[in-house]
N, C-alpha and C. Protein backbone atom coordinates (compact mmCIF):
# COMPACT_ATOMS: atom_id res chain seq x y z
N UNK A 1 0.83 -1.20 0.00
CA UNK A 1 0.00 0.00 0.00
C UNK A 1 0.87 1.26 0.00
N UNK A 2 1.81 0.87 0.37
CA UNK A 2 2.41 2.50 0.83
C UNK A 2 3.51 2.49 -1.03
N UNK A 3 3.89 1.64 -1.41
CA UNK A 3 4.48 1.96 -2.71
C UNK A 3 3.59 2.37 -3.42
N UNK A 4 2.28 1.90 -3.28
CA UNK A 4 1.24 2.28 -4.33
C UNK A 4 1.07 3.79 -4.14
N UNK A 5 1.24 4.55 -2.82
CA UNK A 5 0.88 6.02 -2.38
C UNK A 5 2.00 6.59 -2.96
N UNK A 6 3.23 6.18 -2.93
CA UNK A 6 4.29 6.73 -3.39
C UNK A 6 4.17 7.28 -4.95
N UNK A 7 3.98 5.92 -5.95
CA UNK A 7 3.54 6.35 -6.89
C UNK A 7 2.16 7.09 -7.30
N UNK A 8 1.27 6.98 -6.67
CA UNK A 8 0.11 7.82 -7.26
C UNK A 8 0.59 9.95 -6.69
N UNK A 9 1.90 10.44 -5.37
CA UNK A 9 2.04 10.96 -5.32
C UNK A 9 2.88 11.79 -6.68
N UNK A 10 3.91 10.86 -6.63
CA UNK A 10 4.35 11.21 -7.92
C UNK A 10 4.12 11.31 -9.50
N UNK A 11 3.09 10.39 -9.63
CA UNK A 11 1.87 10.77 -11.11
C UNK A 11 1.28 12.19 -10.31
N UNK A 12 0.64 12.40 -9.11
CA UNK A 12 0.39 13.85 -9.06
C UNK A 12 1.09 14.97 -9.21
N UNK A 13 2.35 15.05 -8.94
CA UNK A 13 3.53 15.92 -8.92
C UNK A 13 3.77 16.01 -10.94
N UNK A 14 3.84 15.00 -11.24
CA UNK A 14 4.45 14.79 -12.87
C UNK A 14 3.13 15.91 -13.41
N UNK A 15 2.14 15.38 -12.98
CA UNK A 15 0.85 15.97 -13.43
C UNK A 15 0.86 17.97 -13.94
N UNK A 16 1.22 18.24 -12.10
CA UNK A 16 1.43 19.76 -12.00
C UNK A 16 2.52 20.18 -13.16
N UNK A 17 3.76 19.53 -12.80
CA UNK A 17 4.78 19.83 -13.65
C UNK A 17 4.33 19.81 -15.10
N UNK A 18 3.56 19.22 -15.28
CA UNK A 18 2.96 19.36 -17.41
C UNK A 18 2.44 20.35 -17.26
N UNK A 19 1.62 20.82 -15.76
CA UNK A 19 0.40 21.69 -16.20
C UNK A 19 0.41 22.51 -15.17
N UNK A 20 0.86 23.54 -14.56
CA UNK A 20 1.23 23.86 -13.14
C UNK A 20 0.07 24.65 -12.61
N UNK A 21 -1.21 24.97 -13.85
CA UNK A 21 -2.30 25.60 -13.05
C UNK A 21 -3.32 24.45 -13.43
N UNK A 22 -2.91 23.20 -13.55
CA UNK A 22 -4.72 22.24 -13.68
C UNK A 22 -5.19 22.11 -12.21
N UNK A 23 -4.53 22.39 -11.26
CA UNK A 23 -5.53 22.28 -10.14
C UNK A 23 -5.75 23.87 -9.34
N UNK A 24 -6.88 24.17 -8.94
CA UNK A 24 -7.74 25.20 -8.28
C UNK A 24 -6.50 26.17 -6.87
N UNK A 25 -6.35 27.28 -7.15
CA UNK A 25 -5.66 27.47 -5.70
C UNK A 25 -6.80 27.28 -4.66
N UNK A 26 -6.36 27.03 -3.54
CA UNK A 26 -6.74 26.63 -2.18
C UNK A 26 -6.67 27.67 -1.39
N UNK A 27 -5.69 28.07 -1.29
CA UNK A 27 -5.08 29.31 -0.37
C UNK A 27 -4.49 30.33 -0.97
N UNK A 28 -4.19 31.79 0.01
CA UNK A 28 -3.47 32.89 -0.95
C UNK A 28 -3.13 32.26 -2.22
N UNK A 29 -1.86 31.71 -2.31
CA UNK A 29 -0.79 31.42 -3.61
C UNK A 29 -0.85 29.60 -3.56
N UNK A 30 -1.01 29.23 -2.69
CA UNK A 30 -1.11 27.54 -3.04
C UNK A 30 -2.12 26.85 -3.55
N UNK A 31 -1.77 26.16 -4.34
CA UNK A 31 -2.62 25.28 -5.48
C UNK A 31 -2.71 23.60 -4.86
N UNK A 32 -3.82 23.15 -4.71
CA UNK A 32 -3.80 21.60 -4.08
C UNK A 32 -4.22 20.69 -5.20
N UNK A 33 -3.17 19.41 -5.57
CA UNK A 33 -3.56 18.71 -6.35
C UNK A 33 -3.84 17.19 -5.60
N UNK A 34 -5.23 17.19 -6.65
CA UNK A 34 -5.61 15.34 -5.75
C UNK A 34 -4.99 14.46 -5.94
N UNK A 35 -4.57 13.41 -5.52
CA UNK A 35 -3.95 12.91 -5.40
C UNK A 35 -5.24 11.39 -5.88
N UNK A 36 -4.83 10.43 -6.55
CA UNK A 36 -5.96 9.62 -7.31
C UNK A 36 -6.19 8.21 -5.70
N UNK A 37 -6.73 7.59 -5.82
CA UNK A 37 -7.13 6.81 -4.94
C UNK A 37 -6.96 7.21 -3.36
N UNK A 38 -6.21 7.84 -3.28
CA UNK A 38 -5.68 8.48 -1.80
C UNK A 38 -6.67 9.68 -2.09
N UNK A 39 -7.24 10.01 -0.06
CA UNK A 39 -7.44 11.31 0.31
C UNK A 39 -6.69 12.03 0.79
N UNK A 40 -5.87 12.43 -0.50
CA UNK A 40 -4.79 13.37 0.08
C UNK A 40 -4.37 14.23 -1.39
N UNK A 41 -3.79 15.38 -0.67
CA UNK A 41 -3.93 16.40 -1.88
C UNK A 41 -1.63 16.69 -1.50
N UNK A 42 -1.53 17.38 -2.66
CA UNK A 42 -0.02 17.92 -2.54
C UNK A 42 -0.79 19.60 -2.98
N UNK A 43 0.20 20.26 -1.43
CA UNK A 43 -0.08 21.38 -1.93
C UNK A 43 1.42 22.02 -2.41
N UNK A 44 0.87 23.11 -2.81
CA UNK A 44 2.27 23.90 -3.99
C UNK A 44 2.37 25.05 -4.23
N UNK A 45 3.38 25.79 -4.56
CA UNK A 45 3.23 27.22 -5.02
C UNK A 45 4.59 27.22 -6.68
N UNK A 46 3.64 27.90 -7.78
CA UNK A 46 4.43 27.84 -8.52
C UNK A 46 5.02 29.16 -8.35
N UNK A 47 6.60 29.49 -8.65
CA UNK A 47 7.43 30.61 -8.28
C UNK A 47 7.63 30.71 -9.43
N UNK A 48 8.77 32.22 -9.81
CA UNK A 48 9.15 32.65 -10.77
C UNK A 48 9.69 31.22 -11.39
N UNK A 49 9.99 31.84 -12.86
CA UNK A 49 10.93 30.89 -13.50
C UNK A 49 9.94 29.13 -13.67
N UNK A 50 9.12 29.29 -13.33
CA UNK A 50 8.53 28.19 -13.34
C UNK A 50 8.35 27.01 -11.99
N UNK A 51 9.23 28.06 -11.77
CA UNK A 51 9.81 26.84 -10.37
C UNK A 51 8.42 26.13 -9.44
N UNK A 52 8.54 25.19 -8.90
CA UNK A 52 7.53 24.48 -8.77
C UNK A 52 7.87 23.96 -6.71
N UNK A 53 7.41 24.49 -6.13
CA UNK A 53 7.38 24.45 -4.95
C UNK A 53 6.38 23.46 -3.93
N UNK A 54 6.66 22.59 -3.53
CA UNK A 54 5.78 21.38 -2.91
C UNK A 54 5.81 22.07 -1.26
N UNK A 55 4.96 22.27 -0.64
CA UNK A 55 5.00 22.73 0.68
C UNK A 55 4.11 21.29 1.58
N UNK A 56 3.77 20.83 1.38
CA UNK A 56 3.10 19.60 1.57
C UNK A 56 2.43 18.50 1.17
N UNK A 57 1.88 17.14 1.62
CA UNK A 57 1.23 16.50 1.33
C UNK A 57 0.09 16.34 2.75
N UNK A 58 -1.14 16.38 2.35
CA UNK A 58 -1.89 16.29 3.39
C UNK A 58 -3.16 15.43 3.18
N UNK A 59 -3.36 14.14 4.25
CA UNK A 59 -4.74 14.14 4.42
C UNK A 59 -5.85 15.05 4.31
N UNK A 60 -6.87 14.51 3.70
CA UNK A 60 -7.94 15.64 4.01
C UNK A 60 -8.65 15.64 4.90
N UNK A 61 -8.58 15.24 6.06
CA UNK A 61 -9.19 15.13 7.33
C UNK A 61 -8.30 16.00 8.28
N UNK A 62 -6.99 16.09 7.79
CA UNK A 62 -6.31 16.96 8.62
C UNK A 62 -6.49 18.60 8.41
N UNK A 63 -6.25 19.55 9.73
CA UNK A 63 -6.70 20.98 9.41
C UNK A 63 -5.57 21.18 8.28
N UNK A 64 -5.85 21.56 7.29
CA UNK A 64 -4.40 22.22 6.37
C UNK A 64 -4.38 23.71 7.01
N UNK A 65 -5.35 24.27 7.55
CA UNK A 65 -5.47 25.92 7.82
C UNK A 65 -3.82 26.00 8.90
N UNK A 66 -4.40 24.64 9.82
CA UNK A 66 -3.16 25.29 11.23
C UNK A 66 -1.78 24.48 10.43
N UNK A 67 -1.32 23.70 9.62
CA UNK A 67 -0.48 22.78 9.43
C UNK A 67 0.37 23.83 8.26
N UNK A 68 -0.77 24.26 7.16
CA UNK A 68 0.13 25.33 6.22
C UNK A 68 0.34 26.63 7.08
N UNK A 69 -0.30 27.04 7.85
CA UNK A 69 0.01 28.35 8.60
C UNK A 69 -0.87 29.48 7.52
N UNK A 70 -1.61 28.76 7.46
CA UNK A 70 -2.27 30.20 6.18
C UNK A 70 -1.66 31.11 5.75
N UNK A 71 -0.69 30.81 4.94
CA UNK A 71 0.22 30.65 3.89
C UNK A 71 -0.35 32.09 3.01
């Protein structure tokens, strides 16, 4: 189970990287992408230059408000 999370994180990450706005921002500047069979999202901020910034992975049962710091 947990290799299987590994990879469905990283098909989410590959995902952003093709497309760095297909998922909705969440917060100020971070964008949360779902993550496929898992309830769990990667959140992100894309920076200059393209740069691609992962600030977490989170359950969705967990507060993201107190964990990202409302970002």
């Amino acid at each position: 189970m947990g290799k299987l999370f590994v990879e469905k994180v990283h098909e989410c990450i590959l995902r952003i990287a093709e497309n760095q706005k297909v998922y909705p921002q969440k917060y100020r500047f971070l964008r949360a992408g779902l993550i496929p069979t898992f309830p769990h999202s990667v959140f992100y901020k894309v920076e200059m230059n393209n740069l691609i910034k992962v600030y977490a992975c989170l359950h969705h049962k967990q507060n993201s408000d107190h964990i990202l710091g409302k970002r």
